[in-house]
Protein backbone atom coordinates (compact mmCIF):
# COMPACT_ATOMS: atom_id res chain seq x y z
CA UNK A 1 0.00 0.00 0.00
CA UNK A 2 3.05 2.55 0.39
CA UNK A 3 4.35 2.24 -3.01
CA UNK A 4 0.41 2.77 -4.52
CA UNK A 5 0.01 5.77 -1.79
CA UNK A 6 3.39 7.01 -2.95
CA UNK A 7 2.37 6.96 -6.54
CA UNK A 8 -0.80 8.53 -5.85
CA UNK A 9 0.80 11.36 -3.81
CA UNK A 10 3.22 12.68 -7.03
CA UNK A 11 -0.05 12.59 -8.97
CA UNK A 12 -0.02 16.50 -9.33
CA UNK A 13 -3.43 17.68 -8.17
CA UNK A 14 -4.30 21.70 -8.10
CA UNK A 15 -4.80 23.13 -4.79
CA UNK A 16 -7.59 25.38 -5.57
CA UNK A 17 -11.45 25.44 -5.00
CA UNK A 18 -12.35 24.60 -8.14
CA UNK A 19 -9.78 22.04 -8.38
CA UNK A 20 -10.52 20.51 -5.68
CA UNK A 21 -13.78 19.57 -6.94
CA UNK A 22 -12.10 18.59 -9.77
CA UNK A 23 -10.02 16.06 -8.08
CA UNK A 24 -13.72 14.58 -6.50
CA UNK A 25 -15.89 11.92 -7.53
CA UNK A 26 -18.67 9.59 -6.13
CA UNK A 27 -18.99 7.92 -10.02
CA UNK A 28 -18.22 4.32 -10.93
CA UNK A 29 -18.12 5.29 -14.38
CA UNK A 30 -14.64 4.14 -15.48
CA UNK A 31 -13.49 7.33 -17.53
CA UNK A 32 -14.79 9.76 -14.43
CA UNK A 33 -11.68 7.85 -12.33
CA UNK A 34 -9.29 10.23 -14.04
CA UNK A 35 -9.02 13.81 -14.70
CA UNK A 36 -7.27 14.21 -18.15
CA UNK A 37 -5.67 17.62 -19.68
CA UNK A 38 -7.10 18.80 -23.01
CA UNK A 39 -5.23 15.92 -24.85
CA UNK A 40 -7.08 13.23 -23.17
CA UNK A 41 -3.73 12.48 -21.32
CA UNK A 42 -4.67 11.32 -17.50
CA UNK A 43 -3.24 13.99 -15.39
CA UNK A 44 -4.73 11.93 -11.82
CA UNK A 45 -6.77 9.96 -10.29
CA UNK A 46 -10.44 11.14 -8.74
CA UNK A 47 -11.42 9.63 -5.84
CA UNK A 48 -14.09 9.95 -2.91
CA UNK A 49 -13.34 8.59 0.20
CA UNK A 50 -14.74 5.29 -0.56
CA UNK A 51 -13.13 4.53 -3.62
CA UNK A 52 -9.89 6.14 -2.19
CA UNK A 53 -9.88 3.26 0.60
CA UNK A 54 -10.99 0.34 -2.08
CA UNK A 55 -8.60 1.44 -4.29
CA UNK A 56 -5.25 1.25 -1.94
CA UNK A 57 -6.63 -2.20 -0.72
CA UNK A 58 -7.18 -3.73 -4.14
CA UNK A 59 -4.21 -2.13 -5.88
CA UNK A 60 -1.94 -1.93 -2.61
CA UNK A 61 -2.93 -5.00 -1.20
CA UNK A 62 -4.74 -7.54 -3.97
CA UNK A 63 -7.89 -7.04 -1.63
CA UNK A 64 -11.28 -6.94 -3.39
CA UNK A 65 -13.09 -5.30 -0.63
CA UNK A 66 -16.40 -4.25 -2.03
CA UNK A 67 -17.81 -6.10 -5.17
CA UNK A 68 -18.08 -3.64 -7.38
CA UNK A 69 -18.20 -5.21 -10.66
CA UNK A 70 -21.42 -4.01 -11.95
CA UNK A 71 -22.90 -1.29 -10.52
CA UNK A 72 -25.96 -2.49 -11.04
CA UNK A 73 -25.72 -4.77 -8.25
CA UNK A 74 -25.75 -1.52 -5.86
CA UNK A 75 -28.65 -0.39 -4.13
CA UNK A 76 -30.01 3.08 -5.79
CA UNK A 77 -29.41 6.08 -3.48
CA UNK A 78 -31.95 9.11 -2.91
CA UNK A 79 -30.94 12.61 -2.80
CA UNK A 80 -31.47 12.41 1.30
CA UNK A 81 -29.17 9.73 1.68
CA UNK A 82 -26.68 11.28 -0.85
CA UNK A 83 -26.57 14.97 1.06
CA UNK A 84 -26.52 12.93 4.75
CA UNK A 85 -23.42 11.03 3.26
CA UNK A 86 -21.78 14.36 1.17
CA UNK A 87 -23.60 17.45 2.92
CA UNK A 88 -26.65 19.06 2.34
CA UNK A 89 -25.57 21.99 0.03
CA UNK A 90 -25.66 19.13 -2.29
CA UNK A 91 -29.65 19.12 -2.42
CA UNK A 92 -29.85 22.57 -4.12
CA UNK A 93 -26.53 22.83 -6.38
CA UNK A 94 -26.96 20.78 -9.03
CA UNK A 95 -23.71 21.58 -10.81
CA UNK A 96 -21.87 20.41 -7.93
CA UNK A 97 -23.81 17.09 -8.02
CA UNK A 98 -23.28 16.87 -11.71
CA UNK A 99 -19.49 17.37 -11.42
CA UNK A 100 -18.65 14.66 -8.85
CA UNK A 101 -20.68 11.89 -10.79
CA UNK A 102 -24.36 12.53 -9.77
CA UNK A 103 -26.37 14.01 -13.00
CA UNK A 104 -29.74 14.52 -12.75
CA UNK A 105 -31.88 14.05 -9.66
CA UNK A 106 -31.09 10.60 -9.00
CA UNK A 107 -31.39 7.98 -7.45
CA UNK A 108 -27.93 6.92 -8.20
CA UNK A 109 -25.73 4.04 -7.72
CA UNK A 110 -23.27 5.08 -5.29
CA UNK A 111 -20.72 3.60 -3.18
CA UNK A 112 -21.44 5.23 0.44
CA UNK A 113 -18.49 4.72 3.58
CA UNK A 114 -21.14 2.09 5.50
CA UNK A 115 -20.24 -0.51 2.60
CA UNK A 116 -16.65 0.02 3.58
CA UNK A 117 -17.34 -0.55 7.34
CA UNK A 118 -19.61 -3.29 6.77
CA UNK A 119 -16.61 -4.83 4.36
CA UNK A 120 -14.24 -4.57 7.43
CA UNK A 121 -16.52 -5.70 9.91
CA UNK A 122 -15.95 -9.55 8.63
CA UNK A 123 -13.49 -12.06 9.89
CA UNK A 124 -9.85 -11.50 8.19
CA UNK A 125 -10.33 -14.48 6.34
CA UNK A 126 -13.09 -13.64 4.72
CA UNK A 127 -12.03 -9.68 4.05
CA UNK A 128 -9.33 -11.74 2.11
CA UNK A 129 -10.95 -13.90 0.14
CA UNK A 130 -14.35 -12.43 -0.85
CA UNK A 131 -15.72 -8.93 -2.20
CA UNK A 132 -18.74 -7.66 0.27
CA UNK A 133 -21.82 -7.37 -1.71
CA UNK A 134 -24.32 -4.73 -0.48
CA UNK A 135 -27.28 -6.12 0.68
CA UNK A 136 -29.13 -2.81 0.76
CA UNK A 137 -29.06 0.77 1.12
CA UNK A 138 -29.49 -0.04 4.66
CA UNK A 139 -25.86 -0.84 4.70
CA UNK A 140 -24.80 2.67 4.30
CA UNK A 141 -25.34 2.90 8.12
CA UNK A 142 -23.07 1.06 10.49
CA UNK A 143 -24.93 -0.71 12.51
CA UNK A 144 -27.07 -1.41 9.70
CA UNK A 145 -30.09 0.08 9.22
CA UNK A 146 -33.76 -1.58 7.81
């Protein structure tokens, strides 16, 4: 995991307001995981901090914490559940929402930071070995919610 954080830490990101929303995104989409200069040439990676933690374990440690192989398989998301997980300002801007992966008004299919707690909260053996699939979008609570 040090040599993928290392890599991930020369990735040179702007510092800025507006580049720091540049640098976000809650999308599964595979070409919204990079932010790419006017050539198309990735500049760095976008994360959230869900797919920030997946990422180090499955490229830093071969883990496979969260299935997330077709997004399908996720439960759809309201806007309530998206501005509890990202902050309510999220409700009324809709350009925000449209620029870190959330067009329209939804529901989406999102990966929220229950599904990563739920993941961890599973012998080591198990963590290991098999993706957590998300039951429900109950799981974005830890303890889970019905």
């Amino acid at each position: 995991m040090t040599d993928w954080l290392s890599e991930v830490d020369k990735q040179d990101r702007p510092y800025t307001w507006s580049g720091r929303v540049e640098q976000y995104t809650v999308s599964l989409r595979p070409e919204d995981q990079w932010h790419s200069d006017e050539k198309g040439v990735p500049l760095y990676r976008r994360f959230n901090c869900v797919s920030f933690v997946l990422a180090a374990y499955l490229v830093g440690a071969g883990i496979s914490l969260i299935d997330t192989s077709d997004a399908e398989g996720l439960p759809e998301v309201d806007i309530g559940t998206v501005a509890r997980a990202y902050g309510e300002y999220l409700r009324t801007h809709d350009r925000v929402r449209t620029d870190i992966g959330l067009p329209g008004k939804g529901p989406w299919r999102i990966l929220l930071a229950g599904y990563v707690c739920h993941a961890m909260n599973r012998a080591d053996g198990l963590i290991r070995s098999a993706s957590y699939t998300v039951p429900g979008v109950g799981a974005a609570n830890f303890p889970m919610s019905s």
